[in-house]
Protein backbone atom coordinates (compact mmCIF):
# COMPACT_ATOMS: atom_id res chain seq x y z
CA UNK A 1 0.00 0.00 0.00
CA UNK A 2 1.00 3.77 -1.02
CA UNK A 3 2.15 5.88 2.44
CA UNK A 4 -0.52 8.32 3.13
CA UNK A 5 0.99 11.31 0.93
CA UNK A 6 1.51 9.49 -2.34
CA UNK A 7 -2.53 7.68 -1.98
CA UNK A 8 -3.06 11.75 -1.45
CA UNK A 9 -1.08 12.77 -4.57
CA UNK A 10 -2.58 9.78 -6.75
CA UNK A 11 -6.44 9.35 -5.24
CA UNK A 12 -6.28 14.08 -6.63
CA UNK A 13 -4.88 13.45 -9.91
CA UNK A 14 -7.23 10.53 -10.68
CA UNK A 15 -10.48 13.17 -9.94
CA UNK A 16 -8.65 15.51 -11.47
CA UNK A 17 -8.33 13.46 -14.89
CA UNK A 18 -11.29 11.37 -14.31
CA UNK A 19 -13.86 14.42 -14.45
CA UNK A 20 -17.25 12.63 -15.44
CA UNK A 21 -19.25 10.88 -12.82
CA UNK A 22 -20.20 7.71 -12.10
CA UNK A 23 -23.79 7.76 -13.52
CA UNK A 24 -21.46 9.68 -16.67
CA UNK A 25 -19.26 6.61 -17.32
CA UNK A 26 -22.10 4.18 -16.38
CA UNK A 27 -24.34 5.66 -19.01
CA UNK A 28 -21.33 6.37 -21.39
CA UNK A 29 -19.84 2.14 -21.35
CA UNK A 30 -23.74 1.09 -21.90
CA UNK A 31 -23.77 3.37 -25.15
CA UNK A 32 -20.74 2.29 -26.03
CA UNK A 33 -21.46 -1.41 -26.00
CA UNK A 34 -24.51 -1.50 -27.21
CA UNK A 35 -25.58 -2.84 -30.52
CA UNK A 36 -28.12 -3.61 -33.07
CA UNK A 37 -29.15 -6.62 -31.56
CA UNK A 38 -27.94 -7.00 -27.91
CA UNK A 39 -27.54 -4.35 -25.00
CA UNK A 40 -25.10 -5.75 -21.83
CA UNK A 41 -26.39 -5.82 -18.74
CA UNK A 42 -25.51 -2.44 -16.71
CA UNK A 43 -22.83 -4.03 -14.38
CA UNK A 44 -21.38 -5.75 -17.44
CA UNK A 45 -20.89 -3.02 -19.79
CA UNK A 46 -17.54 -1.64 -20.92
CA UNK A 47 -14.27 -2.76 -20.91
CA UNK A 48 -12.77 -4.08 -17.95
CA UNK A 49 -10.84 -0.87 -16.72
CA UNK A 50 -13.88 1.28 -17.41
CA UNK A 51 -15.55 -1.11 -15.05
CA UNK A 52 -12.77 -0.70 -12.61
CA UNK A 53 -13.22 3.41 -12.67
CA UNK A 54 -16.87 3.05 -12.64
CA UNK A 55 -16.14 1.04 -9.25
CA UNK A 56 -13.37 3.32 -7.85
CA UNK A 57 -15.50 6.15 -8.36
CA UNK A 58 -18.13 4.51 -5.92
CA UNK A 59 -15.76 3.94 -3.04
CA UNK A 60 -13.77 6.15 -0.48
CA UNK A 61 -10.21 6.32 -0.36
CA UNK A 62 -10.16 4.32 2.73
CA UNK A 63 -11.58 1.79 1.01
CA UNK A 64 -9.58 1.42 -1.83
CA UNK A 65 -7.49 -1.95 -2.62
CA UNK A 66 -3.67 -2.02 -4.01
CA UNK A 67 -5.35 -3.52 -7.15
CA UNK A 68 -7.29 -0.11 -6.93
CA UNK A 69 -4.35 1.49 -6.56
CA UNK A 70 -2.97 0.24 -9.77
CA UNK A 71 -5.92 1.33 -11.95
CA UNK A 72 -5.90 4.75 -10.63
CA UNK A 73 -2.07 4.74 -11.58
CA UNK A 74 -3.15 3.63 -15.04
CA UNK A 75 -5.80 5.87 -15.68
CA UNK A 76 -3.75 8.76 -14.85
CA UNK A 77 -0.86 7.53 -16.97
CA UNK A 78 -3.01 6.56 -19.81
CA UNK A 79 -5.04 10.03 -19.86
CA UNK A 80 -2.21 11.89 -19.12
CA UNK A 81 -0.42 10.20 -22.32
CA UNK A 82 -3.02 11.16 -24.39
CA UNK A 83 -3.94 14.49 -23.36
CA UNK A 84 -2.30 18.26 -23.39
CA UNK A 85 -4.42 19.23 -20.38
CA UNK A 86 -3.14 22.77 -20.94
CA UNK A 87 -4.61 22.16 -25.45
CA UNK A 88 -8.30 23.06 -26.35
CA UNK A 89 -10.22 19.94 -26.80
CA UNK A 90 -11.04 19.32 -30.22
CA UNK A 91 -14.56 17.59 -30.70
CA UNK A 92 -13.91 16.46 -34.11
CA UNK A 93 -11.41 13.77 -33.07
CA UNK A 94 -14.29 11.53 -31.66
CA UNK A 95 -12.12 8.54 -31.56
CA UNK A 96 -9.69 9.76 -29.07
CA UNK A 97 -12.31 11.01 -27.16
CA UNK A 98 -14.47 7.81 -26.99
CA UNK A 99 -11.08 5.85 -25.62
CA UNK A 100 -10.82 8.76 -22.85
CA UNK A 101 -14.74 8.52 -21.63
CA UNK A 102 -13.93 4.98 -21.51
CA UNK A 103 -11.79 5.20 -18.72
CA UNK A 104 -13.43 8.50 -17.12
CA UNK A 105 -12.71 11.34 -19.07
CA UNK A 106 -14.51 13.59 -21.39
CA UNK A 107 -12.21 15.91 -23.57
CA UNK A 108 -14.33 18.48 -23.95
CA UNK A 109 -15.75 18.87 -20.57
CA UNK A 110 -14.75 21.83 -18.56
């Protein structure tokens, strides 16, 4: 387990990169999966780290696991890879946003 001022550090930059909420990304991985002919079930939907967000985003800090702990290091890797935080969003590249609100984050969301 982090000591208490790197869990700080890491549990601020992940709702600092992660800014949709839960019912956001909950709504956002059941769009995304859904298809012509089949819908997942709710608790089902998206891939398996947007799950993991979804479920980090429900807990307190106290609560969370090292596995938790990894995620949140991933997400703010991964987003931080793949956006200029200080760069305008641009909402024409839609596919680069859909991977971001995947795993929390909406581009073009102030």
């Amino acid at each position: 387990m982090a000591d208490s001022l790197e869990l700080d550090a890491l549990w601020e930059n992940f709702h600092r990169v992660v800014n949709m909420t839960s019912a956001e990304l909950a709504d956002w991985l059941r769009v995304r999966d859904s298809g012509e002919l089949t819908e997942p079930l709710p608790d089902q939907a998206g891939s398996p780290v947007g799950q993991r967000v979804l479920a980090i985003l429900q807990k307190r800090r106290m609560d969370l696991t090292d596995d938790d702990l990894g995620v949140l290091r991933k997400v703010v890797d991964t987003v931080g890879d793949l956006v200029d935080m200080e760069e305008e969003p641009e909402a024409e590249d839609t596919g680069r946003r859909h991977q971001l609100m995947s795993l929390g984050h909406d581009p073009l969301k102030p």
